[in-house]
N, C-alpha and C. Protein backbone atom coordinates (compact mmCIF):
# COMPACT_ATOMS: atom_id res chain seq x y z
N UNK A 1 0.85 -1.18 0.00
CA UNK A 1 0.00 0.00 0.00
C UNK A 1 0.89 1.24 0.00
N UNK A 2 0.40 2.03 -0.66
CA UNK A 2 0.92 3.45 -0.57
C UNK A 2 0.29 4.11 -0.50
N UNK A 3 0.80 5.15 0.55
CA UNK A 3 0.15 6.12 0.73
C UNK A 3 0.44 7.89 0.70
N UNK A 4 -0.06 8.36 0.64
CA UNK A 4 -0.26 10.10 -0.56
C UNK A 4 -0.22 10.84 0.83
N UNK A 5 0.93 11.56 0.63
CA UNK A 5 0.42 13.21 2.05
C UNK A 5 0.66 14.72 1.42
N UNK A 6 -0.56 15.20 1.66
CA UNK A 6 -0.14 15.96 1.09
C UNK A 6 0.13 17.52 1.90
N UNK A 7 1.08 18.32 2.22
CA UNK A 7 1.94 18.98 3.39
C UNK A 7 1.29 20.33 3.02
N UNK A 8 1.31 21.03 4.14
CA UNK A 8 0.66 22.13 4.26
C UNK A 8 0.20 22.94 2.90
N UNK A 9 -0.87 22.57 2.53
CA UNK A 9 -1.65 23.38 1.38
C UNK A 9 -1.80 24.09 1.93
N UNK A 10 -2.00 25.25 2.48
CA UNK A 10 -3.05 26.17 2.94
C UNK A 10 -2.42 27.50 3.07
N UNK A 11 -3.57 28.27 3.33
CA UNK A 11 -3.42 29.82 2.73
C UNK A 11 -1.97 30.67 3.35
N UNK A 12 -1.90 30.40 4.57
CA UNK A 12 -0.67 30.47 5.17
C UNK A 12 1.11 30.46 4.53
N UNK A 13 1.13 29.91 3.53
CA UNK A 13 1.97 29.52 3.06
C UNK A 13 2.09 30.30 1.78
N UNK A 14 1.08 30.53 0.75
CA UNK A 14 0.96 30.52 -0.24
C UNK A 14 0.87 32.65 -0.02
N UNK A 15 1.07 33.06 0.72
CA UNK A 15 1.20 34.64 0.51
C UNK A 15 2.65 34.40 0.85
N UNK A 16 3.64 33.84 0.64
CA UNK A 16 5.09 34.51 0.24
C UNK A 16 4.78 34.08 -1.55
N UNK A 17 5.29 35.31 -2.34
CA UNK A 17 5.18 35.37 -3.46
C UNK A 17 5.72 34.63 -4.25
N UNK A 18 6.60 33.48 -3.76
CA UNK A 18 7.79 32.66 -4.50
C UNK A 18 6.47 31.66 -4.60
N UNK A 19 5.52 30.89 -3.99
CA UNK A 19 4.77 30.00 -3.84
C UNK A 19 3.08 30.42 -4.12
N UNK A 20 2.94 31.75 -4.16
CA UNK A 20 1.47 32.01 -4.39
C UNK A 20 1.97 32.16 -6.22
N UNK A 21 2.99 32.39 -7.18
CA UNK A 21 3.03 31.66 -8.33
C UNK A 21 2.92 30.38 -8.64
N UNK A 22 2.62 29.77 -7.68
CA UNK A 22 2.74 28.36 -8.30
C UNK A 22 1.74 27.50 -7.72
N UNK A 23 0.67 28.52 -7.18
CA UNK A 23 -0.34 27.62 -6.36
C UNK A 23 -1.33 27.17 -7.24
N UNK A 24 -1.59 27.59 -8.26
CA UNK A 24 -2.70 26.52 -9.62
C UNK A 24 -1.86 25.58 -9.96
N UNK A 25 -1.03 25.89 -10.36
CA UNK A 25 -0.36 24.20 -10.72
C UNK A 25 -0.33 23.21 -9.32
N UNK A 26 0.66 23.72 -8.63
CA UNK A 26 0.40 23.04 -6.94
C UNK A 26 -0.35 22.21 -6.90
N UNK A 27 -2.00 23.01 -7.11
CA UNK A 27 -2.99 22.48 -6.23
C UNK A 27 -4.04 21.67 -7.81
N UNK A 28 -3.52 21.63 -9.00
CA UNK A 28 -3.98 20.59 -9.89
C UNK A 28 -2.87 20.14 -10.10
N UNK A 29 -1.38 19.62 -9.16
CA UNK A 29 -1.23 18.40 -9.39
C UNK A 29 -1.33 17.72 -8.19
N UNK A 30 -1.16 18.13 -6.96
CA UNK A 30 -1.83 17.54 -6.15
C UNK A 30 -3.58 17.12 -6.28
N UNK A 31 -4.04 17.58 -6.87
CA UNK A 31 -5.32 17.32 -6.82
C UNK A 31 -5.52 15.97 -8.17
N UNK A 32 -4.37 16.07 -9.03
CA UNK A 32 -4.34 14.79 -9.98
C UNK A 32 -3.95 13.11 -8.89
N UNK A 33 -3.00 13.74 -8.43
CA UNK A 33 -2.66 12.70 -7.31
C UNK A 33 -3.42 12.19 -6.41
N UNK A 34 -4.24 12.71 -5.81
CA UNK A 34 -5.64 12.94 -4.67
C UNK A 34 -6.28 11.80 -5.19
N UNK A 35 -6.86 12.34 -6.76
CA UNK A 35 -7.21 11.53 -7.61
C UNK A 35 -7.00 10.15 -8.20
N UNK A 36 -5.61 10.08 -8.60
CA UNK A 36 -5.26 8.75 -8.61
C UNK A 36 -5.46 7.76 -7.27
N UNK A 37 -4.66 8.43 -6.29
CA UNK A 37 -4.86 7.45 -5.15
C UNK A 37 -6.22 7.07 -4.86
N UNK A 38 -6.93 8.25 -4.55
CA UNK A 38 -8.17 7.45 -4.13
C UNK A 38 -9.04 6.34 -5.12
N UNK A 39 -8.81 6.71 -6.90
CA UNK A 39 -9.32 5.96 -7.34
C UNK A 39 -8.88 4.29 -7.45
N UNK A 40 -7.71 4.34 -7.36
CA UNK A 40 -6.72 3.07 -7.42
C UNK A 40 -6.64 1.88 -5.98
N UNK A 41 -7.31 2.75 -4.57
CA UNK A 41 -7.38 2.18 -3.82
C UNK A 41 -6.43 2.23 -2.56
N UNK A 42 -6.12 3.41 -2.56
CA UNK A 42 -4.85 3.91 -2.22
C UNK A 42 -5.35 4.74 -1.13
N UNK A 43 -4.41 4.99 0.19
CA UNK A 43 -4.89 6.08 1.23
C UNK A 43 -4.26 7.58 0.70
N UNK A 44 -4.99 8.27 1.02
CA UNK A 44 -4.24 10.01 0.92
C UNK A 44 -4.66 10.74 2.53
N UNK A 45 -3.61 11.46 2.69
CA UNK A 45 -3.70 12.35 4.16
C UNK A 45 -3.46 13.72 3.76
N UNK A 46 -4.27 14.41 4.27
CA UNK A 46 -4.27 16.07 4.07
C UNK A 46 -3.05 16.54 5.47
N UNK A 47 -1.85 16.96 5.29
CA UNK A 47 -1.61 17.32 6.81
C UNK A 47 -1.69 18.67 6.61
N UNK A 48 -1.58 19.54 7.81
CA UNK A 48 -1.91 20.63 8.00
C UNK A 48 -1.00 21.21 9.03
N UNK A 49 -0.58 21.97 9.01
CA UNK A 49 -0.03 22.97 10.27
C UNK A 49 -0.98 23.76 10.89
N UNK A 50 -0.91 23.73 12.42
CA UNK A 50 -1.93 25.01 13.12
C UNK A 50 -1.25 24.68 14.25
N UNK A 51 -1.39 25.85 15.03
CA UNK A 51 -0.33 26.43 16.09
C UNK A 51 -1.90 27.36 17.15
N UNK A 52 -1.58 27.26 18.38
CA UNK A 52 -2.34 27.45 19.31
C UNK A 52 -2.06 29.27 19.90
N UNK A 53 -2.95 29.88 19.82
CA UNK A 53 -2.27 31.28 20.21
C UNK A 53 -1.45 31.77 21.78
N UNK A 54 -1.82 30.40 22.10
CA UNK A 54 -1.17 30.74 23.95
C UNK A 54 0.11 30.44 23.85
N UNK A 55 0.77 30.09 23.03
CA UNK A 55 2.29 29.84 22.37
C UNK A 55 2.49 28.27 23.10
N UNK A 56 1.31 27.50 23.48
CA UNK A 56 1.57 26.15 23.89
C UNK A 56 2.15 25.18 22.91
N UNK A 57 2.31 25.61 21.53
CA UNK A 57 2.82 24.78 20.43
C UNK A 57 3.52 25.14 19.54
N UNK A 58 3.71 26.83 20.06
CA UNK A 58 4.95 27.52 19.47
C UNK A 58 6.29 26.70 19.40
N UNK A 59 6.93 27.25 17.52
CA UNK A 59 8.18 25.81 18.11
C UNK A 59 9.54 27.43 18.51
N UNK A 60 10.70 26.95 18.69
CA UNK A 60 11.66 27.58 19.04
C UNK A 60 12.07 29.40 18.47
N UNK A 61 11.13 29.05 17.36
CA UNK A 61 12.06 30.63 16.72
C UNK A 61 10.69 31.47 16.41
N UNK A 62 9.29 31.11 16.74
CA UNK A 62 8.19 31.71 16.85
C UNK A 62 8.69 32.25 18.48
N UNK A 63 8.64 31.38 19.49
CA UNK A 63 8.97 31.99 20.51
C UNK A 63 9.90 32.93 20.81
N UNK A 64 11.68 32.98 20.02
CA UNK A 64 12.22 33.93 20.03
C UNK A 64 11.51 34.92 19.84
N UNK A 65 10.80 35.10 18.73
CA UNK A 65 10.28 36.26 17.54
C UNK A 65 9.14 36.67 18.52
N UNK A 66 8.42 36.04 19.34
CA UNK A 66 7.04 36.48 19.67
C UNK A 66 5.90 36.28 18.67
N UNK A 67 6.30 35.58 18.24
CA UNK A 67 5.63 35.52 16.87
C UNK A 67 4.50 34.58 16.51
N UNK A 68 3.34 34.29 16.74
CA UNK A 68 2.72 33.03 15.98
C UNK A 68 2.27 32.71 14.67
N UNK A 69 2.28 32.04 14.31
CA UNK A 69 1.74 31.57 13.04
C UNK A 69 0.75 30.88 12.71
N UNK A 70 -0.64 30.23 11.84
CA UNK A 70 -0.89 29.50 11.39
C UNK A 70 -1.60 29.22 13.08
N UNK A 71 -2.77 30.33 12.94
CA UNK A 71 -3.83 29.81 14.38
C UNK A 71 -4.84 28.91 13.74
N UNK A 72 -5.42 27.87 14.93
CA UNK A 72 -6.57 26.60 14.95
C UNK A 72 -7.71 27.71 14.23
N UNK A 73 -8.43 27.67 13.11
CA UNK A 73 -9.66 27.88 13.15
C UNK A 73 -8.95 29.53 11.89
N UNK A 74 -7.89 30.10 12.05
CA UNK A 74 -8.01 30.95 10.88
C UNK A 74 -7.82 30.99 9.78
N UNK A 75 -8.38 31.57 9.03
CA UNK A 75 -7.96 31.99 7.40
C UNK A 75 -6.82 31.35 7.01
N UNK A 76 -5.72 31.69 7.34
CA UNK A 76 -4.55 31.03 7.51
C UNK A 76 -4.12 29.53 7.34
N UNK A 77 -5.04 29.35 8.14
CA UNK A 77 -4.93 27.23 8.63
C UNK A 77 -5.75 26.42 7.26
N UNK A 78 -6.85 27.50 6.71
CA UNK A 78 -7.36 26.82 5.70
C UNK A 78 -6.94 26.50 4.53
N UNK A 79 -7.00 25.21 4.12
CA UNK A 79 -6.88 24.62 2.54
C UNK A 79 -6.99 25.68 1.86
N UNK A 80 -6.08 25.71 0.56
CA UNK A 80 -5.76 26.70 -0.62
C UNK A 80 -7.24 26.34 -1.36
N UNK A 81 -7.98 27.66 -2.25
CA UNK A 81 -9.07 27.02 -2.99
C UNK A 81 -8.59 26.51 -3.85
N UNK A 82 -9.74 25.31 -3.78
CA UNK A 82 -9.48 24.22 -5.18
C UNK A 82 -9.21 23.18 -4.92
N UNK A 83 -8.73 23.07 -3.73
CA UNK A 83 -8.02 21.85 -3.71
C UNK A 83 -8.94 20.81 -2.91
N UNK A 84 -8.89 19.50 -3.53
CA UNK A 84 -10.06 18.65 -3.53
C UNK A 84 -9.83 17.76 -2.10
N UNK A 85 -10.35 18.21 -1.32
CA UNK A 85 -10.05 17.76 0.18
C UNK A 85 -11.38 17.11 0.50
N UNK A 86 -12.26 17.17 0.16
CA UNK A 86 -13.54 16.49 0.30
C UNK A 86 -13.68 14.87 1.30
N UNK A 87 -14.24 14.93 2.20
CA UNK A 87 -14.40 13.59 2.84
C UNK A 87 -12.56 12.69 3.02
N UNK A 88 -11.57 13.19 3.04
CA UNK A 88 -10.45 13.39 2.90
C UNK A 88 -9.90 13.32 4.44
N UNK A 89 -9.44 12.20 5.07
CA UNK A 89 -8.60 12.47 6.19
C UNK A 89 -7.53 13.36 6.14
N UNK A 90 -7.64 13.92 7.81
CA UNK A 90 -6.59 15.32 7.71
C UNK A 90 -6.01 15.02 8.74
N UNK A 91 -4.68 15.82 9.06
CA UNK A 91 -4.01 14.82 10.46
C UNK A 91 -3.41 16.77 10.41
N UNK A 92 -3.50 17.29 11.61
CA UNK A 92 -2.46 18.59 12.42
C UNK A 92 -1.45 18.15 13.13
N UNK A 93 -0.63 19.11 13.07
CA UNK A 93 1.21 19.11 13.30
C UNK A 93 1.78 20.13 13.27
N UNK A 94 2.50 20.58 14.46
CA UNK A 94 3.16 21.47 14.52
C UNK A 94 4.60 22.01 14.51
N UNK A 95 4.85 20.94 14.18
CA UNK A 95 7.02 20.91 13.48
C UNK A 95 6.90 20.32 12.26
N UNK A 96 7.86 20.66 11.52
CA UNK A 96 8.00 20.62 9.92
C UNK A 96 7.67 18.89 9.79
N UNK A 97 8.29 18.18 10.46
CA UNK A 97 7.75 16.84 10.39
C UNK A 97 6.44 16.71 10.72
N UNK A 98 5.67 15.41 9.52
CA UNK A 98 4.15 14.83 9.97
C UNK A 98 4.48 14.34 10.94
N UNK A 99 5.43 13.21 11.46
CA UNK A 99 5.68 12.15 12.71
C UNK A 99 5.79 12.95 13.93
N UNK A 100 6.16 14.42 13.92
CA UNK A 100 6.71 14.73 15.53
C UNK A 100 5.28 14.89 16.12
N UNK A 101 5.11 13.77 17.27
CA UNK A 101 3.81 14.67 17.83
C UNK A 101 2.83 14.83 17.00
N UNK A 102 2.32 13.61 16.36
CA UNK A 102 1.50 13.45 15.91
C UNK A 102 1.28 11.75 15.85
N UNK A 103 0.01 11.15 15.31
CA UNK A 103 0.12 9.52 15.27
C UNK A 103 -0.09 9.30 13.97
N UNK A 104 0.64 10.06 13.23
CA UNK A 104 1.14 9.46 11.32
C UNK A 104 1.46 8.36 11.67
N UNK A 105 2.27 7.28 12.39
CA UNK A 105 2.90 6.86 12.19
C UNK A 105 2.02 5.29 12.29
N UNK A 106 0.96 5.66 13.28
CA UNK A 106 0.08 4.50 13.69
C UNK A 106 -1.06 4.84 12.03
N UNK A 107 -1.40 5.46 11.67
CA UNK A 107 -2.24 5.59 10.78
C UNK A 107 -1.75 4.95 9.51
N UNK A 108 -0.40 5.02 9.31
CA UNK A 108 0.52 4.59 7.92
C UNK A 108 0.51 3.15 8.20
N UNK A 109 0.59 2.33 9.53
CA UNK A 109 0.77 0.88 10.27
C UNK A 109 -0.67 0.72 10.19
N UNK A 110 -2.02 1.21 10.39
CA UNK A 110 -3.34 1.04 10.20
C UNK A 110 -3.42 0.31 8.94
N UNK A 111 -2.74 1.34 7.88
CA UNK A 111 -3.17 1.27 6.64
C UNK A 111 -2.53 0.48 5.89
N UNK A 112 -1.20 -0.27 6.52
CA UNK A 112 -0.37 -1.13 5.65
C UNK A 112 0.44 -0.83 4.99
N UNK A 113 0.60 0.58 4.91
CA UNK A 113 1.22 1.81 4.12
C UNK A 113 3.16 1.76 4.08
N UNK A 114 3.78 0.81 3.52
CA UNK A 114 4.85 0.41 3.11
C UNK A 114 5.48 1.74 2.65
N UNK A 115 5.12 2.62 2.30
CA UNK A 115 5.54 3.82 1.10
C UNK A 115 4.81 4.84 1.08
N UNK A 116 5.38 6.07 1.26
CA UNK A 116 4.61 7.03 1.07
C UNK A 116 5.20 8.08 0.11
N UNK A 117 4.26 8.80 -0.75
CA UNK A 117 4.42 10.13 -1.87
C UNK A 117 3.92 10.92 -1.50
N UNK A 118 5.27 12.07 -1.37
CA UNK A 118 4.80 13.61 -0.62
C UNK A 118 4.86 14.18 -1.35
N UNK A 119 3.87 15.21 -1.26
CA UNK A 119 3.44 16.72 -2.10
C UNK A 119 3.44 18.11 -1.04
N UNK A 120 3.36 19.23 -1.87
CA UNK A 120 3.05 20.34 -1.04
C UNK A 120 3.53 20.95 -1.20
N UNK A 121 4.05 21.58 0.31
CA UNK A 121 5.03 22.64 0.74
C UNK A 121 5.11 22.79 2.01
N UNK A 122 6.71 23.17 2.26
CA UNK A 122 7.57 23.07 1.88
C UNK A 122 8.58 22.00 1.64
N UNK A 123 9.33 22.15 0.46
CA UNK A 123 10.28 20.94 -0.15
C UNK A 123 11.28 21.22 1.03
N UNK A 124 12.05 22.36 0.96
CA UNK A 124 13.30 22.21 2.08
C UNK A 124 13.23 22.09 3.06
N UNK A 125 11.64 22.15 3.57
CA UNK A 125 11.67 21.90 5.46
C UNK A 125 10.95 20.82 5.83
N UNK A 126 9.39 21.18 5.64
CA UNK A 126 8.11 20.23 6.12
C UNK A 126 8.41 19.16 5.31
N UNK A 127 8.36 18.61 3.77
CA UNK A 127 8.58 17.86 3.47
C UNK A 127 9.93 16.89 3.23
N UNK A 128 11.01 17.54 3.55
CA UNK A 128 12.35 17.04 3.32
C UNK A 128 12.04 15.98 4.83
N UNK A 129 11.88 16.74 6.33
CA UNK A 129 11.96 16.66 7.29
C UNK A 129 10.99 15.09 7.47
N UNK A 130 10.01 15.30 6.96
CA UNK A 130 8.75 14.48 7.08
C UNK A 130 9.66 13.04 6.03
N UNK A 131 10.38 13.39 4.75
CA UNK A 131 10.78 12.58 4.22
C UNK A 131 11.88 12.16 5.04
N UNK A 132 12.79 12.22 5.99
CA UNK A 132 13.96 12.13 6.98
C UNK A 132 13.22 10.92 7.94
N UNK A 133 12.18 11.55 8.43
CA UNK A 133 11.31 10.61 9.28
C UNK A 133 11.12 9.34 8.83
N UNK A 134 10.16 9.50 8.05
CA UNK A 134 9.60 8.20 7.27
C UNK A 134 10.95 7.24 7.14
N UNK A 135 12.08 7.76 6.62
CA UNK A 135 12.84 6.44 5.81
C UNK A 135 13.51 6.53 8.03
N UNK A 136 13.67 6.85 9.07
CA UNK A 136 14.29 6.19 9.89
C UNK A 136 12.97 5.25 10.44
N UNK A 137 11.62 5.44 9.96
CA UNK A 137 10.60 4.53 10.60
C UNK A 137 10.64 3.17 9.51
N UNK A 138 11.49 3.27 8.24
CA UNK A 138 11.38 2.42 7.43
C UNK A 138 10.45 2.28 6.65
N UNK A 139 9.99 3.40 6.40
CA UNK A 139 9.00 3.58 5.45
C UNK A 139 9.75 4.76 4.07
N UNK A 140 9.43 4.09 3.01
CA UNK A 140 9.90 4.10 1.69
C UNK A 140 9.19 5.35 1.19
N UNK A 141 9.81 6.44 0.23
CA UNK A 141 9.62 7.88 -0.03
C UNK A 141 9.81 7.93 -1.16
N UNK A 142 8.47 8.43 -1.71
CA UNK A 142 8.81 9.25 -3.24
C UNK A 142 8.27 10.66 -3.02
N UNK A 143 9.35 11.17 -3.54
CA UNK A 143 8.80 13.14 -3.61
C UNK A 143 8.44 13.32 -5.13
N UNK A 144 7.25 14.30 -5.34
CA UNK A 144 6.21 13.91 -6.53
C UNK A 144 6.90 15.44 -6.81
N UNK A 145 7.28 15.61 -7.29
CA UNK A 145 8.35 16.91 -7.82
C UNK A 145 7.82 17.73 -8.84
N UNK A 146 6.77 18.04 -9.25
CA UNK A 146 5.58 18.71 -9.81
C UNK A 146 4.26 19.22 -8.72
N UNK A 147 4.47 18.40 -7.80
CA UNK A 147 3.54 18.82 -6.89
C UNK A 147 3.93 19.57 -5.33
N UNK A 148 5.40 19.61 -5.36
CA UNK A 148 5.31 20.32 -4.50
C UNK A 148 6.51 21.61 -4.82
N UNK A 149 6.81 22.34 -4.03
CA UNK A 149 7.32 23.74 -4.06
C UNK A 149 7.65 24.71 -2.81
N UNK A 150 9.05 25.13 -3.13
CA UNK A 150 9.31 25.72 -1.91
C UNK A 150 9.61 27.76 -1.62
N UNK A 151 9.44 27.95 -1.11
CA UNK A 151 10.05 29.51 -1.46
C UNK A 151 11.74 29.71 -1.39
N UNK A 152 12.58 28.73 -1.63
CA UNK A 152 14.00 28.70 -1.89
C UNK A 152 14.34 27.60 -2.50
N UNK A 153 14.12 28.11 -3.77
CA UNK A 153 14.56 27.20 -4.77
C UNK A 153 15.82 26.09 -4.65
N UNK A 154 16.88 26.91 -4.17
CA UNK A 154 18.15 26.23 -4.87
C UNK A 154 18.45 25.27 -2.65
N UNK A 155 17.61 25.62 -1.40
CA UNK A 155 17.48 24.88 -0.88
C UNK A 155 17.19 23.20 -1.24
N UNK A 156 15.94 23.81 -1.79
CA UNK A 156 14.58 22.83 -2.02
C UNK A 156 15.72 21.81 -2.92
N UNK A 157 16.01 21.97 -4.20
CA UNK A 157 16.91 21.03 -4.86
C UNK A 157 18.44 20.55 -3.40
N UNK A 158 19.00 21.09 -3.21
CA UNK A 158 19.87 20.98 -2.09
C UNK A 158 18.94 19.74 -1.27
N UNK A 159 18.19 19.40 -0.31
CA UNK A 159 17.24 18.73 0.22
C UNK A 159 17.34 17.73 -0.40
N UNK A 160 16.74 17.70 -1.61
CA UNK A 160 16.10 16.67 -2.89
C UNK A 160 17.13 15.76 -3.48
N UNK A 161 18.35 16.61 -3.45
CA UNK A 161 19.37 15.41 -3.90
C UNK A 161 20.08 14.88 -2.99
N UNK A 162 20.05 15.33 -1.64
CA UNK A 162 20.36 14.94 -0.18
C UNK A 162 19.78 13.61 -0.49
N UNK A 163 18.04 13.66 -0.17
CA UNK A 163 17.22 13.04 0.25
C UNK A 163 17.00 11.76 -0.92
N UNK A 164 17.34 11.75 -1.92
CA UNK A 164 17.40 11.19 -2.92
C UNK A 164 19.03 10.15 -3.19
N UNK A 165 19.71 10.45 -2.66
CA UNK A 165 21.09 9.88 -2.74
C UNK A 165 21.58 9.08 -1.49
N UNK A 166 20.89 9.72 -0.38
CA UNK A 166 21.97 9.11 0.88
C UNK A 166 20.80 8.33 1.12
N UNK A 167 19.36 8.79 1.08
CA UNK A 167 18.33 7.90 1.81
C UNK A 167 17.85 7.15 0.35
N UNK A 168 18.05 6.81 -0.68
CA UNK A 168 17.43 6.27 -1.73
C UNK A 168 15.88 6.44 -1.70
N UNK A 169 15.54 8.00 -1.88
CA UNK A 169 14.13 8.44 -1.93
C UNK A 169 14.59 9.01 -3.40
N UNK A 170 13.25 8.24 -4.42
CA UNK A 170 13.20 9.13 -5.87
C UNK A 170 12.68 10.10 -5.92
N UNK A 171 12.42 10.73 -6.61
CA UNK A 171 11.87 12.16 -7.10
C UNK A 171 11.32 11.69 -8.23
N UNK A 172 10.12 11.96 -8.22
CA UNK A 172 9.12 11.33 -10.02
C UNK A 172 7.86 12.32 -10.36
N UNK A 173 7.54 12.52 -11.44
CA UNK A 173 6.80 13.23 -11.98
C UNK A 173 5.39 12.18 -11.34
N UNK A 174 4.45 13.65 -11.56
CA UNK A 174 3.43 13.28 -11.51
C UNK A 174 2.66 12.00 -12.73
N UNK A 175 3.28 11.81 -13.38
CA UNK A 175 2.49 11.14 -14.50
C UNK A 175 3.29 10.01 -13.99
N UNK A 176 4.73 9.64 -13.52
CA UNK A 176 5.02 8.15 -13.62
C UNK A 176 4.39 7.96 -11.79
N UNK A 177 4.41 8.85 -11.20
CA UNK A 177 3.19 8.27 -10.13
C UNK A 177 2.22 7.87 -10.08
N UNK A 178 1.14 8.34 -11.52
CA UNK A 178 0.28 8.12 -11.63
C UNK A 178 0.12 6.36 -12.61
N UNK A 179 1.07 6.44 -13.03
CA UNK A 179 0.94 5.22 -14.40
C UNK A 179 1.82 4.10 -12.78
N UNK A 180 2.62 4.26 -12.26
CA UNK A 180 2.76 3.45 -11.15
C UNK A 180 1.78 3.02 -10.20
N UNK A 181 0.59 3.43 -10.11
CA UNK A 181 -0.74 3.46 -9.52
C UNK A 181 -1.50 2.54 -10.53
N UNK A 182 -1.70 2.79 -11.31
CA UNK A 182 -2.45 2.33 -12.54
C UNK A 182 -2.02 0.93 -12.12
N UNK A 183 -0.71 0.73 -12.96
CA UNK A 183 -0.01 -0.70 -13.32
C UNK A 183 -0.19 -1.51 -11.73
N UNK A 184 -0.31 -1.33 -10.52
CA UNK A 184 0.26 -1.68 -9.46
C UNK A 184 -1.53 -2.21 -9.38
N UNK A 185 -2.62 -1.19 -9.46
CA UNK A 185 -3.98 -1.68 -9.58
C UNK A 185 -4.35 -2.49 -10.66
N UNK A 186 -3.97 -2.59 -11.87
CA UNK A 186 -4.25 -3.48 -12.75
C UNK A 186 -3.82 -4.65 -12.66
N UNK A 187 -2.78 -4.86 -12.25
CA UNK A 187 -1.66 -6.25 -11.71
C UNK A 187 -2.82 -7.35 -10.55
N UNK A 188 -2.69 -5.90 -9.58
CA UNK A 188 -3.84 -6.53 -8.52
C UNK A 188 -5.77 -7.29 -9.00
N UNK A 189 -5.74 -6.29 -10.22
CA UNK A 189 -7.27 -7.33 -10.58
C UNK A 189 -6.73 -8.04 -11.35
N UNK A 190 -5.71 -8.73 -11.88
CA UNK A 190 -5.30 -9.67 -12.60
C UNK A 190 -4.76 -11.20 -11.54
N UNK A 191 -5.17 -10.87 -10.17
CA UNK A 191 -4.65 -12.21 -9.45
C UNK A 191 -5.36 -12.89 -8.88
């Protein structure tokens, strides 16, 4: 089984200008992916960032700053429009990793979930970090590299070939994710 996460969509993110260019594509190829998985038989997870205003979940450099981010219940915390979240499990987290302090990890073991393909944003933090996790829980990583995007480009690649070389996580277009879905479901009604 594999399973689809897809990392902080939401409005929060998408007003630094490096990433509100690229939020229609973003959010129709994540939303192609959404698609495949669920049709193929596949789990998908919406994660989300939201942070508590009493600074109880503030992480280290919000607290320097005084700063919060990304409150329970605002504008902010909500899904980018468009993006097909419908009847869609969602899991909240408040460090760049899905696993810290959160139960990704029992939900991926629920689901049988051998492998997971991350989307979103961010490539150099939330998702690199989340991809770091996964391969020390032994769970297998593809980064869908059309679907997600960071506001520092030449990080985000930095990360990607990190994460791709030392941990043997690929990087694949949305279409051979999708035809890998296909073939992996067609195989399965053939037995």
């Amino acid at each position: 089984m594999i399973a689809l996460l897809v990392i902080d969509m939401q409005n929060a993110y998408f007003e630094a200008p490096e990433l509100a260019a690229r939020q229609d594509r973003l959010v129709a190829s994540c939303n192609r992916l959404l698609e495949a998985f669920t049709s193929t038989g596949h789990k998908a997870l919406l994660v989300g960032t939201e942070h508590e205003r009493d600074k109880s979940t503030w992480t280290l450099n919000m607290l320097d700053d005084d700063q919060g981010f990304i409150f329970r219940g605002s504008k902010q915390a909500e899904a980018v429009p468009g993006l097909a979240k419908d009847g869609l499990p969602q899991l909240n987290k408040t460090r760049d990793s899905a696993f810290v302090g959160t139960n990704l990890l029992s939900r991926l073991r629920n689901w049988g979930a051998n492998e997971v393909v991350l989307a979103g944003v961010s490539t150099h933090n939330c998702i690199a970090q989340t991809g770091a996790d996964a391969f020390a829980h032994n769970i297998r990583v593809t980064y869908a590299k059309d679907a997600m995007a960071s506001e520092d480009t030449k990080d985000a690649e930095d990360m990607l070939r990190i994460l791709s070389t030392t941990y043997r996580q690929p990087v694949q277009s949305t279409d051979e994710i999708v035809a890998r879905l296909q073939e992996a479901s067609a195989e399965g009604r053939t037995r």
